[in-house]
C-alpha atoms as a PDB file:
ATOM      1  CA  UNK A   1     -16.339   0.985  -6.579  1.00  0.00           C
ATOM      2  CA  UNK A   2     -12.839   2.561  -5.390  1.00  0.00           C
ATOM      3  CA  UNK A   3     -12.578  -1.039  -3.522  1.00  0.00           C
ATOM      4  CA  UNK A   4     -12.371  -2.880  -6.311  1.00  0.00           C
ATOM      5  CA  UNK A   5     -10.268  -0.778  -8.209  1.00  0.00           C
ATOM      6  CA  UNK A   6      -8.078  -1.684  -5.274  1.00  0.00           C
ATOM      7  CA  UNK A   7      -8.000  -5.186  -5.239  1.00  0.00           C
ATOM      8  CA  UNK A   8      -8.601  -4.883  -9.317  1.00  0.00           C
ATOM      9  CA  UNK A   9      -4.622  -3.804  -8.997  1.00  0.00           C
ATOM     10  CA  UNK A  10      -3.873  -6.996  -6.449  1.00  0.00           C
ATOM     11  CA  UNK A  11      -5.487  -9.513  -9.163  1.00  0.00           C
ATOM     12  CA  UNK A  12      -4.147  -8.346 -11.913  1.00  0.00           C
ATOM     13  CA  UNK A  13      -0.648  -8.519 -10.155  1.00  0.00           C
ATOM     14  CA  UNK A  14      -1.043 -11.785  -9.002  1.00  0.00           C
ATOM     15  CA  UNK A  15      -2.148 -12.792 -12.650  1.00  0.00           C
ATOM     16  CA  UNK A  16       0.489 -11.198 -14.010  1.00  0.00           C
ATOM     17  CA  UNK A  17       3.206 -13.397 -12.053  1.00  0.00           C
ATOM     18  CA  UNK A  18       1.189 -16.239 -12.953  1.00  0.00           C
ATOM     19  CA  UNK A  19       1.418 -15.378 -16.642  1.00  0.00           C
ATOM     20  CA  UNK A  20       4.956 -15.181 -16.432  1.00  0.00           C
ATOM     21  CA  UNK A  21       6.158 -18.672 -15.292  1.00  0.00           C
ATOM     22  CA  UNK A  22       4.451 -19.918 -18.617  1.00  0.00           C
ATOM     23  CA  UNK A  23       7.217 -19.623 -21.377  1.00  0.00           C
ATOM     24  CA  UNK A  24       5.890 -18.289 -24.074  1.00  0.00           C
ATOM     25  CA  UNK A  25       3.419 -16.009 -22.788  1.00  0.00           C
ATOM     26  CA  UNK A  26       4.317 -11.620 -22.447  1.00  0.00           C
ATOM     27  CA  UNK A  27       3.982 -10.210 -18.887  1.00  0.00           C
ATOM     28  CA  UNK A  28       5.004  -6.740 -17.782  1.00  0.00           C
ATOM     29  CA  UNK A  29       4.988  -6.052 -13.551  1.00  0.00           C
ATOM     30  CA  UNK A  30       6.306  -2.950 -12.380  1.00  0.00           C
ATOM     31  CA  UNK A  31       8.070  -2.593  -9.954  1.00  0.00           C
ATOM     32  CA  UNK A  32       5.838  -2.354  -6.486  1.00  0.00           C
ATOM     33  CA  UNK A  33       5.210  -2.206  -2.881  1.00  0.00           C
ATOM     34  CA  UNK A  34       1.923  -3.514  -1.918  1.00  0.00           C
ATOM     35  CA  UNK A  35       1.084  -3.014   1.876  1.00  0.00           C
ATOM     36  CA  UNK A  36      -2.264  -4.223   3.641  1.00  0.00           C
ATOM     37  CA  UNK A  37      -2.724  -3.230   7.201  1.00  0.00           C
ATOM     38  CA  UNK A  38      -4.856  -2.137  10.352  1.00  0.00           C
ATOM     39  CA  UNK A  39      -5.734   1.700  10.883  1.00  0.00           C
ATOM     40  CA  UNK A  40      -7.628   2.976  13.922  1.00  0.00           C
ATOM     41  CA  UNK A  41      -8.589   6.800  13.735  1.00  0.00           C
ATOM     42  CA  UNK A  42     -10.480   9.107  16.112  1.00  0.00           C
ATOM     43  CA  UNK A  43     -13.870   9.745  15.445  1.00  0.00           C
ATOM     44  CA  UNK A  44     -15.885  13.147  16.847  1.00  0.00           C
ATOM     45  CA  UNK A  45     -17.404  11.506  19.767  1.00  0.00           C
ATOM     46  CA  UNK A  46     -14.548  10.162  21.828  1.00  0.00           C
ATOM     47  CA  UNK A  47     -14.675   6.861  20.148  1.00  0.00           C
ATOM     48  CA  UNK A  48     -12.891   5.094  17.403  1.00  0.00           C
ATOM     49  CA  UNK A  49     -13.230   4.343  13.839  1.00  0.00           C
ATOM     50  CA  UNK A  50     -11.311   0.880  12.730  1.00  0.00           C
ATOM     51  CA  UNK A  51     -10.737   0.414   9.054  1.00  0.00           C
ATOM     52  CA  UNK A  52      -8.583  -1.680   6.736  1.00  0.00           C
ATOM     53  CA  UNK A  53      -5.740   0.171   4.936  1.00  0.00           C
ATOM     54  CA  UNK A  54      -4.698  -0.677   1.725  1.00  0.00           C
ATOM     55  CA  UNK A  55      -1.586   1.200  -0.625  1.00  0.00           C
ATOM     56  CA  UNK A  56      -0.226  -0.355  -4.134  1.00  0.00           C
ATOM     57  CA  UNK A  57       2.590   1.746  -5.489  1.00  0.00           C
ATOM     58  CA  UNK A  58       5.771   2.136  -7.792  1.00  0.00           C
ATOM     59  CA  UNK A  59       8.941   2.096  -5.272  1.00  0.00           C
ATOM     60  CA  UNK A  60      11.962   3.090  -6.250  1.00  0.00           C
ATOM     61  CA  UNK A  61      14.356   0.150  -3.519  1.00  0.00           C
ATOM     62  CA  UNK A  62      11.549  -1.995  -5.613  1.00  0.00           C
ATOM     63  CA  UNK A  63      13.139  -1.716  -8.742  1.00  0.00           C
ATOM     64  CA  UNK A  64      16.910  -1.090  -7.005  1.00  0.00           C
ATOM     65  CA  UNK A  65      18.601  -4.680  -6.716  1.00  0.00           C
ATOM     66  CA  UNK A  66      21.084  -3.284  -4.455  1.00  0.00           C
ATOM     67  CA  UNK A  67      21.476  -1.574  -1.454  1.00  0.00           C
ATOM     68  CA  UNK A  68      19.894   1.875  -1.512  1.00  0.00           C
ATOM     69  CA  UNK A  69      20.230   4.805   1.219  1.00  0.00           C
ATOM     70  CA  UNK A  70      16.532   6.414   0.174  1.00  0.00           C
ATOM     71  CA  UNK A  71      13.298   5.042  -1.481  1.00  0.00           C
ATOM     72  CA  UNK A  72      10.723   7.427  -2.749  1.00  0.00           C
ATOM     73  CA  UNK A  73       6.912   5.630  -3.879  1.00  0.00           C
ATOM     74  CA  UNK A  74       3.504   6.785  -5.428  1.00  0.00           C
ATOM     75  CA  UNK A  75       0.805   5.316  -5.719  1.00  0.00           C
ATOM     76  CA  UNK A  76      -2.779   4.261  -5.161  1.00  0.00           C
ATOM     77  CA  UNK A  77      -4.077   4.182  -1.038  1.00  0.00           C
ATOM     78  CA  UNK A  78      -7.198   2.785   0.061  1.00  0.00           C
ATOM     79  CA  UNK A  79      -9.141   2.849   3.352  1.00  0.00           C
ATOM     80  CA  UNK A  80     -12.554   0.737   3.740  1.00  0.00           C
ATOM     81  CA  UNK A  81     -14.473   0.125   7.043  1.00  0.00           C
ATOM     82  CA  UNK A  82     -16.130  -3.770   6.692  1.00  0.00           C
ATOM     83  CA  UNK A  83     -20.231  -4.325   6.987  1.00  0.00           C
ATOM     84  CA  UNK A  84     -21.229  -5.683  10.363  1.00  0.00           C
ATOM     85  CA  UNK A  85     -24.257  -6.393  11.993  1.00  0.00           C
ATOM     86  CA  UNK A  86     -23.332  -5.412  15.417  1.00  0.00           C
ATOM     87  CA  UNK A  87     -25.714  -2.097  16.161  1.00  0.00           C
ATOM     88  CA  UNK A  88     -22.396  -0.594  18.391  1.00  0.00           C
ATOM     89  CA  UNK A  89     -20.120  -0.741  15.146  1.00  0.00           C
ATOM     90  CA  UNK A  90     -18.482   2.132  14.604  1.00  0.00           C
ATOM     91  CA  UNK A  91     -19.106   1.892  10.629  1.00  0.00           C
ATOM     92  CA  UNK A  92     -22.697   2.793   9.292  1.00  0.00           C
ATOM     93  CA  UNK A  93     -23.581   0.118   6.241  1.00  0.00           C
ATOM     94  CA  UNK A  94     -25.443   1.856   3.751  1.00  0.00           C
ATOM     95  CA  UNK A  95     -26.327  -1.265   0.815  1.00  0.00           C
ATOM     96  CA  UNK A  96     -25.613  -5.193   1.581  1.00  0.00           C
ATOM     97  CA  UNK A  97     -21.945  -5.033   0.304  1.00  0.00           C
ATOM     98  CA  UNK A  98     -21.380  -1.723   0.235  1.00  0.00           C
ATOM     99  CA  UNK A  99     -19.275  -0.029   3.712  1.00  0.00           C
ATOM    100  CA  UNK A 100     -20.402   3.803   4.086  1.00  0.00           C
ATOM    101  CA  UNK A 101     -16.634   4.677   5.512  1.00  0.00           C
ATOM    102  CA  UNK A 102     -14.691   4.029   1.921  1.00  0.00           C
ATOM    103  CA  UNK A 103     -12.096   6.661   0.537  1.00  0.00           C
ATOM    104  CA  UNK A 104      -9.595   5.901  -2.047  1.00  0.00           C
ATOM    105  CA  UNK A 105      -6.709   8.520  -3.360  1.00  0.00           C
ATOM    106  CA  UNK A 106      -3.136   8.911  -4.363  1.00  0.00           C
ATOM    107  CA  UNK A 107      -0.064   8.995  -2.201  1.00  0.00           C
ATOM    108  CA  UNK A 108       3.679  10.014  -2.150  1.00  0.00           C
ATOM    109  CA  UNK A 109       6.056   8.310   0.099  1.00  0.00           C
ATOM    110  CA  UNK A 110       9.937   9.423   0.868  1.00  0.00           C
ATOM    111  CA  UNK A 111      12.051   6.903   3.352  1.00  0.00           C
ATOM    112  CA  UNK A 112      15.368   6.684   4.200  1.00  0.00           C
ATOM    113  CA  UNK A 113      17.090   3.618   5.516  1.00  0.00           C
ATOM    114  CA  UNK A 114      18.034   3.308   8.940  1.00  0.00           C
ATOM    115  CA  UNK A 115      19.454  -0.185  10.493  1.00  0.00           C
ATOM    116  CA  UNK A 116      20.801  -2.540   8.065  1.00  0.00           C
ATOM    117  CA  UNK A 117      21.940  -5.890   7.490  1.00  0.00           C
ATOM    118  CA  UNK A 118      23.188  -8.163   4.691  1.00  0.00           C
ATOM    119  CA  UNK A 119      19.479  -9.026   3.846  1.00  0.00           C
ATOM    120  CA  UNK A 120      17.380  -6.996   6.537  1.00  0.00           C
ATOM    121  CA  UNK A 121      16.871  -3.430   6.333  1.00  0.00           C
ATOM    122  CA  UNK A 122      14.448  -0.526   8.301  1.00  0.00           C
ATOM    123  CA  UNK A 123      13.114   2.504   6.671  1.00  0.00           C
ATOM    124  CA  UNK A 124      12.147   5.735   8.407  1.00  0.00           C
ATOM    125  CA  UNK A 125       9.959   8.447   6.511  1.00  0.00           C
ATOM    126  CA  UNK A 126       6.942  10.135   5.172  1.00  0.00           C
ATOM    127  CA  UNK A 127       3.390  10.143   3.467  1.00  0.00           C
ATOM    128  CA  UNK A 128       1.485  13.020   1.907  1.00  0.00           C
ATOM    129  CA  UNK A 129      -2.218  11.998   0.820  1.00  0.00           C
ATOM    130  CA  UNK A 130      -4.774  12.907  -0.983  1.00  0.00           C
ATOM    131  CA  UNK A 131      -8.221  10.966  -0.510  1.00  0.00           C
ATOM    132  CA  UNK A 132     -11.684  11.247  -1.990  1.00  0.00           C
ATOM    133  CA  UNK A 133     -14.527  10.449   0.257  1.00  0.00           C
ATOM    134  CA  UNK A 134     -17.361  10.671  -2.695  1.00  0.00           C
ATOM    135  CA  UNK A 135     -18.554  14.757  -1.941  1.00  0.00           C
ATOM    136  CA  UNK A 136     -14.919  16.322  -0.757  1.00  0.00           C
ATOM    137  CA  UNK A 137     -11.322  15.389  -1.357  1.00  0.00           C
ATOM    138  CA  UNK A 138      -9.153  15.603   1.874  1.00  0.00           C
ATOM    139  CA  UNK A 139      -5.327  15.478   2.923  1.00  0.00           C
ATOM    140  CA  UNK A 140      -3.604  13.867   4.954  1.00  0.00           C
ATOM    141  CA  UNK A 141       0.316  13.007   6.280  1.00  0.00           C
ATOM    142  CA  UNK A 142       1.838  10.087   8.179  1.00  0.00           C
ATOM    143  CA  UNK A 143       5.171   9.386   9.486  1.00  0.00           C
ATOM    144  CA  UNK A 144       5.892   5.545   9.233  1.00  0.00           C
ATOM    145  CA  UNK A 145       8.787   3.129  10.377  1.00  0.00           C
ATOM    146  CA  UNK A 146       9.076  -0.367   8.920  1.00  0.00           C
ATOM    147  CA  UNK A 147      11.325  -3.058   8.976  1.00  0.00           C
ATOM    148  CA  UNK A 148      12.005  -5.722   5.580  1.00  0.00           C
ATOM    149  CA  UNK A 149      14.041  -8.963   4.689  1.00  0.00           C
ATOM    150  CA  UNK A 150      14.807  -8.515   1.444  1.00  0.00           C
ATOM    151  CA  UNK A 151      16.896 -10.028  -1.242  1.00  0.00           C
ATOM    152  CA  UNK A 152      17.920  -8.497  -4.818  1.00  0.00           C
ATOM    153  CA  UNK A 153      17.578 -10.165  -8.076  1.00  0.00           C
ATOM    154  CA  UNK A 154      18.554  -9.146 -11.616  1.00  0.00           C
ATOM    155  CA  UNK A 155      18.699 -11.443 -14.511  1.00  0.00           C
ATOM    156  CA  UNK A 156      18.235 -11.244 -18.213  1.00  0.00           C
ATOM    157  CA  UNK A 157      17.661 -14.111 -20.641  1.00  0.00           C
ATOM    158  CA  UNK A 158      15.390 -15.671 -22.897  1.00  0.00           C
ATOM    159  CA  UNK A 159      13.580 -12.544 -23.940  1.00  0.00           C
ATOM    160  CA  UNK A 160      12.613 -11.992 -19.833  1.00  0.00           C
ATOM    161  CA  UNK A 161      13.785  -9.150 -17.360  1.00  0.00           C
ATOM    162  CA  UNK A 162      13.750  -9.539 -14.110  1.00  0.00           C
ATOM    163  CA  UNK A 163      15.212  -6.498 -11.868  1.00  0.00           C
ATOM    164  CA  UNK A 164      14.379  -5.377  -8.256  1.00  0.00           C
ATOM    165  CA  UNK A 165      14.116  -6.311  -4.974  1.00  0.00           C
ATOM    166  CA  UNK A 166      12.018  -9.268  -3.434  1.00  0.00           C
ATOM    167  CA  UNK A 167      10.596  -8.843   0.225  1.00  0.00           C
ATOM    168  CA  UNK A 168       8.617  -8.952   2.769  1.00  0.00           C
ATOM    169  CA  UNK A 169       7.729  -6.296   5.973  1.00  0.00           C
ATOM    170  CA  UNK A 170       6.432  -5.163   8.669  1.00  0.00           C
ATOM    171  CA  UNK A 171       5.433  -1.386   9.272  1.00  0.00           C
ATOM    172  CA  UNK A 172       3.819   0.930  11.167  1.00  0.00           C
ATOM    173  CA  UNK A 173       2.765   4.216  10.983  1.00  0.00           C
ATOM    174  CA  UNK A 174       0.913   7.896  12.739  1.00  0.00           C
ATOM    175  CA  UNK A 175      -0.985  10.645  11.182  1.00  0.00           C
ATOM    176  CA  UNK A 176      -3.303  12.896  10.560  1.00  0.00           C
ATOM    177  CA  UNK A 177      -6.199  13.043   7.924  1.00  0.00           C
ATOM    178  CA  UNK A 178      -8.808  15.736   7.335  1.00  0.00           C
ATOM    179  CA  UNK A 179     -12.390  14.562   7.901  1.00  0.00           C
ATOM    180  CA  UNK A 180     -15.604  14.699   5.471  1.00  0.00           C
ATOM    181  CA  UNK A 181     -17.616  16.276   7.594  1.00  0.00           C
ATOM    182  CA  UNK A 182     -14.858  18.605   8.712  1.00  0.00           C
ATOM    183  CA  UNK A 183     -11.761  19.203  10.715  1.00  0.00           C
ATOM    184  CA  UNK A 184      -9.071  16.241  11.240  1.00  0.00           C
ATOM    185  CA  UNK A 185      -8.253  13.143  12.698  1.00  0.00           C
ATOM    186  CA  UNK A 186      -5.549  11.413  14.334  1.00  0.00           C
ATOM    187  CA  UNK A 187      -5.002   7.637  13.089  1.00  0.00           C
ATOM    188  CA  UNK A 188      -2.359   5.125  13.437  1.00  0.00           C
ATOM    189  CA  UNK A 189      -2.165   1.998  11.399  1.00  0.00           C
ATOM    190  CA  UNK A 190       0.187  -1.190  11.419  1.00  0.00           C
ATOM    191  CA  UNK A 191       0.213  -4.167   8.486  1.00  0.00           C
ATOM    192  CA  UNK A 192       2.207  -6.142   6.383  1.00  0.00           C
ATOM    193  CA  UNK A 193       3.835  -5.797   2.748  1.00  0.00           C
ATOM    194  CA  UNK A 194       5.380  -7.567   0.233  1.00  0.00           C
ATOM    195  CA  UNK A 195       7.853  -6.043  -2.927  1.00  0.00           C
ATOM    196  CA  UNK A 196       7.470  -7.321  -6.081  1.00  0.00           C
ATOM    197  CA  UNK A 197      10.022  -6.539  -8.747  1.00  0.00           C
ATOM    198  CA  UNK A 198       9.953  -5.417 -12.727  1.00  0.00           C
ATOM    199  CA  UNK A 199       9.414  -7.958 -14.774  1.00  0.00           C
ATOM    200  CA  UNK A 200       8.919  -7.455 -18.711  1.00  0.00           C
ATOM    201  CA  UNK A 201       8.832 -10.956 -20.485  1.00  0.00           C
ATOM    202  CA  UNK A 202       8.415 -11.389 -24.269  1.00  0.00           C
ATOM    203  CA  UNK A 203       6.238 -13.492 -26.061  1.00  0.00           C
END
């Protein structure tokens, strides 16, 4: 369920910026960071626990055209453990579709920019968490380091504006998260994202 409200928000973005190259037609996108990415966390026995890491969120060096020294983002964060039928998987299935290692939660990221170039930029910071695993909420922190080429783009005309930043990155990231059946975690994670800017069209 918390899965699909995940990529619920990825469809109805992508619809959204479909919407909007048909004149005519009202769209409204805020303005977002959507990441997707690869996190590996410690599990009580010595082993490992792989999952895949989603986050979706409002960013401010989104919605900033120009160059900005900080970027603070909330937003949704999702991490989901795939079925497989090999008996040494790490992840227990518990239904056909459904993976028994899902939690899904809110997050609040604060960055500053480090290196920078005309159109390349990296960003140092922070992540506080909050995640539901179904019985018990748990929190959780990661510092993260990512790199972006990015380009700004602000325009207003024909009953459409468009305002933000375009790009795409790279990022990774180290934490800690507290565990369902108690304690905490390590985990690291590395992925991709894109930006997407606002966009508020009229009919």
């Amino acid at each position: 369920m918390r899965l699909g409200v995940g990529f619920a928000v990825l469809a109805i973005t992508s619809l959204g910026l479909t919407a909007s190259a048909h004149a005519g037609r009202g769209a409204f996108i805020p303005p977002m960071e959507i990441e997707l990415g690869h996190a590996v966390t410690g599990a009580p026995d010595g082993g490992q626990i792989e999952a895949t890491q989603l986050m979706v969120g409002i960013s401010w060096a989104s919605l900033y055209p120009r160059p900005t020294p900080i970027d603070v983002s909330v937003g949704f964060i999702s991490t989901f453990s795939p079925a497989d039928d090999d008996p040494m998987a790490t992840a227990r299935v518990t239904g056909p579709e459904e993976p028994d290692d899902v939690a899904a939660g809110g997050y609040i990221d604060v960055a500053v920019r480090g290196a920078a170039g005309r159109h390349w930029r990296t960003w140092i910071g922070g992540r506080g968490e909050i995640m539901d695993h179904g019985r018990i909420s748990a929190l959780g922190g990661a510092a993260r380091a990512s790199i972006e080429i990015w380009t700004g783009t602000s325009s207003s005309e024909r009953g459409a504006l468009l305002c933000g930043t375009v790009a795409l990155s790279a990022w990774a990231e180290s934490g800690v998260r507290e565990q369902p059946n108690g304690g905490a975690a390590t985990f690291v994670a590395a992925g991709m994202g894109m930006r997407v800017p606002l966009l508020i069209a009229g009919h």
